[in-house]
Protein backbone atom coordinates (compact mmCIF):
# COMPACT_ATOMS: atom_id res chain seq x y z
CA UNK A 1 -18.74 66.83 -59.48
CA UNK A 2 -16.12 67.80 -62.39
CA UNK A 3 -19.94 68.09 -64.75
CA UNK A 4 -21.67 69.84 -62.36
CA UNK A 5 -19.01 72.39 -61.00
CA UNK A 6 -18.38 72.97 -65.44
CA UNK A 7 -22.47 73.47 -65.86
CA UNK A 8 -21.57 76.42 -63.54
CA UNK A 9 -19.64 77.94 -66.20
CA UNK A 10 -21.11 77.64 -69.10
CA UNK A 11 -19.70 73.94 -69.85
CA UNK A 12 -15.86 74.65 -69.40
CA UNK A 13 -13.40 75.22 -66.28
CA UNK A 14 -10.72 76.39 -68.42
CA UNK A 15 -8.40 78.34 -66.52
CA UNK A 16 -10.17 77.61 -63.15
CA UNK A 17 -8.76 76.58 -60.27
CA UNK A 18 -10.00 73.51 -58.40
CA UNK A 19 -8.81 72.90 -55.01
CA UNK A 20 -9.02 68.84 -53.58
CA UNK A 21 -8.57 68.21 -49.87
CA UNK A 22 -9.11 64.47 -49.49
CA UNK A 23 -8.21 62.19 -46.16
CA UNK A 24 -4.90 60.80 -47.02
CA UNK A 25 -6.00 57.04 -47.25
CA UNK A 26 -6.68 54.55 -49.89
CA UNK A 27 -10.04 55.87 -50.23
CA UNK A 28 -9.51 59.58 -50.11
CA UNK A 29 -6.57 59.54 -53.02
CA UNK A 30 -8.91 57.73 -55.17
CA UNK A 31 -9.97 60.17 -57.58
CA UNK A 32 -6.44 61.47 -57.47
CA UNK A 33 -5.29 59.96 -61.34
CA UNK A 34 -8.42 61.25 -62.70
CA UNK A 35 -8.68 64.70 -61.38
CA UNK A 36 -5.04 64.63 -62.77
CA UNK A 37 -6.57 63.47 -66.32
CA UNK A 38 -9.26 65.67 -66.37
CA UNK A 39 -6.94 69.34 -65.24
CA UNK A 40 -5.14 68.42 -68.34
CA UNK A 41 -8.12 67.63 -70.54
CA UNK A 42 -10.23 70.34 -69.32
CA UNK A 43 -7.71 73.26 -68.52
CA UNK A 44 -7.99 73.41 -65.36
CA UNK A 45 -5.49 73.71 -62.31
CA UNK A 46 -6.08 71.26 -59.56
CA UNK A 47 -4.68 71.77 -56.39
CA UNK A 48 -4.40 68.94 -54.03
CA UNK A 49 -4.51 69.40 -50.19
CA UNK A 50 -3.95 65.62 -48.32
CA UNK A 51 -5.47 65.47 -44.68
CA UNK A 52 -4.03 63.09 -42.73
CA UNK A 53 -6.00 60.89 -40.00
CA UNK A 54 -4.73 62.60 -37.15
CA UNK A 55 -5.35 66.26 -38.90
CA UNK A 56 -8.96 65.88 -39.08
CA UNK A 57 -9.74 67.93 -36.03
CA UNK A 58 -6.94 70.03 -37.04
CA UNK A 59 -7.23 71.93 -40.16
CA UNK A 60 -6.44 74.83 -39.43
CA UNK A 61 -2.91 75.44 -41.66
CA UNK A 62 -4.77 74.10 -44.57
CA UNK A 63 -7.35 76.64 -44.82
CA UNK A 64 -4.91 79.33 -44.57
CA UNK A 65 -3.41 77.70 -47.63
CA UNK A 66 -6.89 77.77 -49.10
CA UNK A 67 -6.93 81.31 -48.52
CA UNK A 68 -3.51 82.64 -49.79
CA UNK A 69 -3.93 79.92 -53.15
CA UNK A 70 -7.88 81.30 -53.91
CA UNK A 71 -8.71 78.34 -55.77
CA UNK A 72 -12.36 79.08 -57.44
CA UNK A 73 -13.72 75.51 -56.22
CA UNK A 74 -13.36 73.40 -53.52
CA UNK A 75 -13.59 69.65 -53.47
CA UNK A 76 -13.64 67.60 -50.43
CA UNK A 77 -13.64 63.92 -50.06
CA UNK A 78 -13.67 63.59 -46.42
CA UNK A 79 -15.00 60.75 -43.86
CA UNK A 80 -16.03 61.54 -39.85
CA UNK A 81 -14.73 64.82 -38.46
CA UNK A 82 -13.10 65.28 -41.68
CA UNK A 83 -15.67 67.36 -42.82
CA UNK A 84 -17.29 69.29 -40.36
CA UNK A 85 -14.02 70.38 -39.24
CA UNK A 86 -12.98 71.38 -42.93
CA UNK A 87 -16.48 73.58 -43.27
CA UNK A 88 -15.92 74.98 -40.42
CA UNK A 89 -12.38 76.73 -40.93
CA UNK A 90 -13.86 77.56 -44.32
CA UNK A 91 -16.45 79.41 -42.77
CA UNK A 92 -13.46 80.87 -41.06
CA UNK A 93 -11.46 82.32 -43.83
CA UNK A 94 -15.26 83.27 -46.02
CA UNK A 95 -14.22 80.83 -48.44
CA UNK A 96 -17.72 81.24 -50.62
CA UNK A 97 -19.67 77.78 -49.76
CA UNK A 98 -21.13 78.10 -52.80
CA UNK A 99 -18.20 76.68 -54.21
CA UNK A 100 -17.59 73.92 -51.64
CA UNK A 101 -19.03 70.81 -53.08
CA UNK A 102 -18.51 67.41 -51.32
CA UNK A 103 -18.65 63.76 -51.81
CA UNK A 104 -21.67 61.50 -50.80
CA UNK A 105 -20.01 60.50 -47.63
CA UNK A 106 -19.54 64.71 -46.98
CA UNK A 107 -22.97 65.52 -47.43
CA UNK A 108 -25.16 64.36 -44.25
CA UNK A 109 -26.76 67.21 -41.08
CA UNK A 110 -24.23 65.97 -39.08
CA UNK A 111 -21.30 67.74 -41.28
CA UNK A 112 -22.78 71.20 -41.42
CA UNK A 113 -24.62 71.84 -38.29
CA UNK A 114 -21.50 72.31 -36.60
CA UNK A 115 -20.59 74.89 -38.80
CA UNK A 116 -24.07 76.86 -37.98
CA UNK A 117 -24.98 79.25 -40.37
CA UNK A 118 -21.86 79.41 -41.92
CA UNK A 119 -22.65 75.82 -43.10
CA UNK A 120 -25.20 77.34 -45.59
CA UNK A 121 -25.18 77.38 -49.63
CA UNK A 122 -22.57 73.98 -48.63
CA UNK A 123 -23.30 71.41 -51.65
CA UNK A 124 -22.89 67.68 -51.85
CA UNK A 125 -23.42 64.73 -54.31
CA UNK A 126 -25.93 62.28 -53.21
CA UNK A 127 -27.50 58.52 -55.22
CA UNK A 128 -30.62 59.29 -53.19
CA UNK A 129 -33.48 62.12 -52.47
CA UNK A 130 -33.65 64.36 -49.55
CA UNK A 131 -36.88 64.40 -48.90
CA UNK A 132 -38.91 62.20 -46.58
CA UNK A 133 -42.27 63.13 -48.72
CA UNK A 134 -42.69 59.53 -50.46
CA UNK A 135 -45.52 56.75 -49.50
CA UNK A 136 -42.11 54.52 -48.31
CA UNK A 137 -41.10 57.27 -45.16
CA UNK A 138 -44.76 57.97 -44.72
CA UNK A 139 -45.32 53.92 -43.70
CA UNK A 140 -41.82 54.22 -41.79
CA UNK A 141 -42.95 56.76 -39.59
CA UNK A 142 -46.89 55.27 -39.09
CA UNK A 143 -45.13 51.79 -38.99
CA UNK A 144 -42.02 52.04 -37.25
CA UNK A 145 -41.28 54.93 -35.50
CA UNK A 146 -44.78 55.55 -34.31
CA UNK A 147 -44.78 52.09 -34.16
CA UNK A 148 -44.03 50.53 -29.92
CA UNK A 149 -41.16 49.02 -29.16
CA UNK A 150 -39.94 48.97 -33.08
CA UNK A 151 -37.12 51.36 -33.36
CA UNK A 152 -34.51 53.05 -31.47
CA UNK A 153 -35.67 55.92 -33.84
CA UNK A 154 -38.06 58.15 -31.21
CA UNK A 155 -39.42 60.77 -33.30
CA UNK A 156 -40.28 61.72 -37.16
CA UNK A 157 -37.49 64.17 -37.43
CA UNK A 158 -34.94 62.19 -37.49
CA UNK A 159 -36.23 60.20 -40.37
CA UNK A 160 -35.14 63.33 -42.47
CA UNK A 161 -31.42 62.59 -41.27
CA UNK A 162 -29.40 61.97 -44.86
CA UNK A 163 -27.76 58.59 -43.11
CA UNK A 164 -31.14 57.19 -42.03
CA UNK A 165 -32.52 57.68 -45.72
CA UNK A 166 -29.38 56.12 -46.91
CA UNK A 167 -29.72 52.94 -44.47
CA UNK A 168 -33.19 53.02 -46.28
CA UNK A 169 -31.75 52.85 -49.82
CA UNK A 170 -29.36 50.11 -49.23
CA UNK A 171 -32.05 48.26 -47.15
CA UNK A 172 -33.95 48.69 -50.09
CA UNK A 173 -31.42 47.36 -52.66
CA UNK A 174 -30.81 44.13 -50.33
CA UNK A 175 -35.06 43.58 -50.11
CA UNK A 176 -35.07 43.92 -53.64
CA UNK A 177 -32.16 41.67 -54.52
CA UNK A 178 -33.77 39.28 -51.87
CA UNK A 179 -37.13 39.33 -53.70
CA UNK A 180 -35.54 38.88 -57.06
CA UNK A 181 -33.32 35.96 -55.78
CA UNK A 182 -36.57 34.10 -54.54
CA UNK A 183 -38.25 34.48 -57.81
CA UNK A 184 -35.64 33.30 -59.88
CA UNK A 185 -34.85 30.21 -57.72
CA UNK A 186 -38.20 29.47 -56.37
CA UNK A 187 -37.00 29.32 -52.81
CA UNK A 188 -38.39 31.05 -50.23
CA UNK A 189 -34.97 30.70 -47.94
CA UNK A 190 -32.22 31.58 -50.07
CA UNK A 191 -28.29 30.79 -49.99
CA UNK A 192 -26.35 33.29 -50.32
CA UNK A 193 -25.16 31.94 -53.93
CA UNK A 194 -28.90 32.39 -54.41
CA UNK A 195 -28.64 36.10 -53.14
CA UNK A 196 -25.44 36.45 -55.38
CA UNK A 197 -27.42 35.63 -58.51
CA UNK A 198 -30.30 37.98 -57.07
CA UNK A 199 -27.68 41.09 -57.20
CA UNK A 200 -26.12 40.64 -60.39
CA UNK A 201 -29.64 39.99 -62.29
CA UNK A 202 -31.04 43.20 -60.37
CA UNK A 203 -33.29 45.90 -61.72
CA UNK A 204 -34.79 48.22 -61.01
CA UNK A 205 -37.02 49.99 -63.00
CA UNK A 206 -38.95 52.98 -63.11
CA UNK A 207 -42.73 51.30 -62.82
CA UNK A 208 -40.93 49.16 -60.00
CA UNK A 209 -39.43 52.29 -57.99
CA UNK A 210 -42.64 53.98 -57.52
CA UNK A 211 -44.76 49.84 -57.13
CA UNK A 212 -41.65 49.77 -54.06
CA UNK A 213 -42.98 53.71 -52.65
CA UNK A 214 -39.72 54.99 -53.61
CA UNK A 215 -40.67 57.34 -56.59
CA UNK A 216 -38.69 60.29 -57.22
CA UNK A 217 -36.45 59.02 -54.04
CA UNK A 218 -34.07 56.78 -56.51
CA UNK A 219 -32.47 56.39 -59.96
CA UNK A 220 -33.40 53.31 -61.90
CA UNK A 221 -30.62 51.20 -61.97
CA UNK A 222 -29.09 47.37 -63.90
CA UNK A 223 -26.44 45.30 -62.04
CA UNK A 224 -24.86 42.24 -63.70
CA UNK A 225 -22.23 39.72 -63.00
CA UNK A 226 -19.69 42.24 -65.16
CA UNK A 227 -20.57 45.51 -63.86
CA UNK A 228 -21.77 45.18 -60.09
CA UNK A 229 -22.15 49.05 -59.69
CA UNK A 230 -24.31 49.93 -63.03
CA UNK A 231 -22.50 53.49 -63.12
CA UNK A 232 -25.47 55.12 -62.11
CA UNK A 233 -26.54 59.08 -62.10
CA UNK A 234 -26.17 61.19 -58.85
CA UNK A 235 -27.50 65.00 -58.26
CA UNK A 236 -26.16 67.91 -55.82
CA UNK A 237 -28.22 68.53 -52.95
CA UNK A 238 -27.55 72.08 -51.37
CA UNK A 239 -27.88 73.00 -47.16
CA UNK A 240 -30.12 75.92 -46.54
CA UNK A 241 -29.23 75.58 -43.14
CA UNK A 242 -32.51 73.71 -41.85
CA UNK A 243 -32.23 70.89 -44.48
CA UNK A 244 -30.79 69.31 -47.42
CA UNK A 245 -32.38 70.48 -50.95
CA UNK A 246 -31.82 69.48 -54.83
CA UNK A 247 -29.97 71.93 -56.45
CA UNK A 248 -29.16 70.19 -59.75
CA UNK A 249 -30.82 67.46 -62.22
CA UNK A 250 -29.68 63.93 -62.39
CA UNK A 251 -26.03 63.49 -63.96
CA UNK A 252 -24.55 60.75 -65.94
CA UNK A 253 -20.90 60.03 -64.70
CA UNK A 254 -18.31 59.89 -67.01
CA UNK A 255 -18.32 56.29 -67.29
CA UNK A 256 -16.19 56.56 -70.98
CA UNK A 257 -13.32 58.24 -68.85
CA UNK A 258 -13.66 56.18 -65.60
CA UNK A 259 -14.20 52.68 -66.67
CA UNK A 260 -11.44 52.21 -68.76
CA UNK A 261 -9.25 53.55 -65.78
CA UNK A 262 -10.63 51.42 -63.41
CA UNK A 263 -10.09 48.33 -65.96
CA UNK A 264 -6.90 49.42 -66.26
CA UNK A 265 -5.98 49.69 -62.32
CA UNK A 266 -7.90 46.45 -61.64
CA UNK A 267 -5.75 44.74 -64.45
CA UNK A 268 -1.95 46.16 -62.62
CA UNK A 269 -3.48 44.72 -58.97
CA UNK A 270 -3.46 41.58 -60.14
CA UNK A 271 -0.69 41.51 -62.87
CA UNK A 272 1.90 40.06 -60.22
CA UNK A 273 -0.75 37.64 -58.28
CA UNK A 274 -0.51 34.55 -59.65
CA UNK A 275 -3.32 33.08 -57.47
CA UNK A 276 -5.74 35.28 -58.36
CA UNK A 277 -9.11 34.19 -59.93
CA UNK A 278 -11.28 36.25 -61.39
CA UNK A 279 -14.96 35.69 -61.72
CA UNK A 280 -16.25 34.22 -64.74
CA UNK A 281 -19.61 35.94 -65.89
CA UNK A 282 -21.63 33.91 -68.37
């Protein structure tokens, strides 16, 4: 986000301010230290605006804030009503959507229809294409949902729903694994050591994306037994208020800055748990 929101501006947010309303949980604060980390490194002010559970319906008070602070970006990290509510009070006060980027899990149809057309020039990260255009949706639809009897799915359109392709790319990832775990064993029914060893010797490569139907859809991507996510590269899509579009090119996270922090939080969990055991990779 912090790459593609600096792209904007000719590769520095020096003395821009960067507003972050997160759901005030574990998993909202999460990028908390490192937006701290990265204000100081990059100049930037960052301005953090906590949601709490029972708030998400009610944002009212923090959009007001929004509008008397006129932060230049807005960041949102939200989950469930979180976010349609939060798009729709900044359609309220004309905050510029332009400038209202959100994470993965802020970036489906069901977060900015509610809004209407005041949902529109709304951006998001995604892992995964918006676009049902690819041999792999094409056999889903002839296969599936035109398919009898196969799928509580009735019609094509919703296919093109951003949390039915991303059922489809984690189906795809556990197919995958499957398939590697069967060749590397030689079993054709697996344990689920045997699907263990399948993820962490996963990958996925170009020639076998587009072999899969899944060209253009997904990143390449390399798990092991020491890094089980791969730090992989993520675009923006944009709402034009019928669908989700690309509106950047893949980008590379900072995995220099992050990994060493994550290391480093990983390391002070488990400094005072004495029965802890960590996995050995060979």
């Amino acid at each position: 986000m912090i790459k593609y929101l600096a792209s904007r501006n000719k590769g520095s947010l020096k003395g821009k301010k960067i507003g972050f309303t997160y759901l005030d949980v574990g998993y909202g604060r999460e990028p908390i230290p490192l937006f701290k980390a990265l204000a100081k490194e990059m100049g930037f002010k960052l301005m953090l605006l906590p949601v709490g559970v029972k708030e998400m319906q009610n944002q009212a008070s923090h959009w007001l804030q929004v509008r008397k602070e006129r932060p230049d970006y807005m960041v949102i990290w939200g989950w469930g009503a979180m976010t349609p509510t939060a798009i729709k009070e900044a359609a309220k006060i004309r905050f510029k959507m332009e400038n209202f980027i959100g994470v993965w899990w802020s970036g489906s149809q069901v977060d900015v229809k509610p809004a209407g057309k005041g949902a529109v020039g709304y951006h998001a990260m995604t892992f995964h294409g918006t676009s049902t255009d690819i041999p792999v949706f094409k056999d889903i639809i002839k296969h599936v949902v035109e398919g009898p009897g196969k799928t509580l799915t009735k019609k094509a359109e919703d296919v093109k729903e951003i949390y039915y392709m991303r059922g489809v790319f984690n189906a795809a990832i556990v197919a995958e694994a499957i398939r590697n775990a069967q060749k590397i064993t030689g079993k054709k029914v697996i344990t689920g050591s045997d699907m263990r060893k399948g993820l962490e010797t996963l990958e996925l490569t170009p020639a076998r994306i587009k072999a899969a139907g899944f060209e253009g859809f997904m990143d390449s991507m390399k798990i092991t037994c020491k890094d089980h996510a791969g730090a992989h590269r993520m675009f923006v899509q944009r709402w034009d208020g019928k669908e989700w579009k690309k509106a950047s090119d893949w980008i590379t996270p900072m995995k220099e800055k992050v990994r060493p922090m994550l290391e480093e939080a990983a390391a002070k969990y488990v400094a005072d748990k004495k029965d802890w055991v960590t996995q050995k990779c060979s």
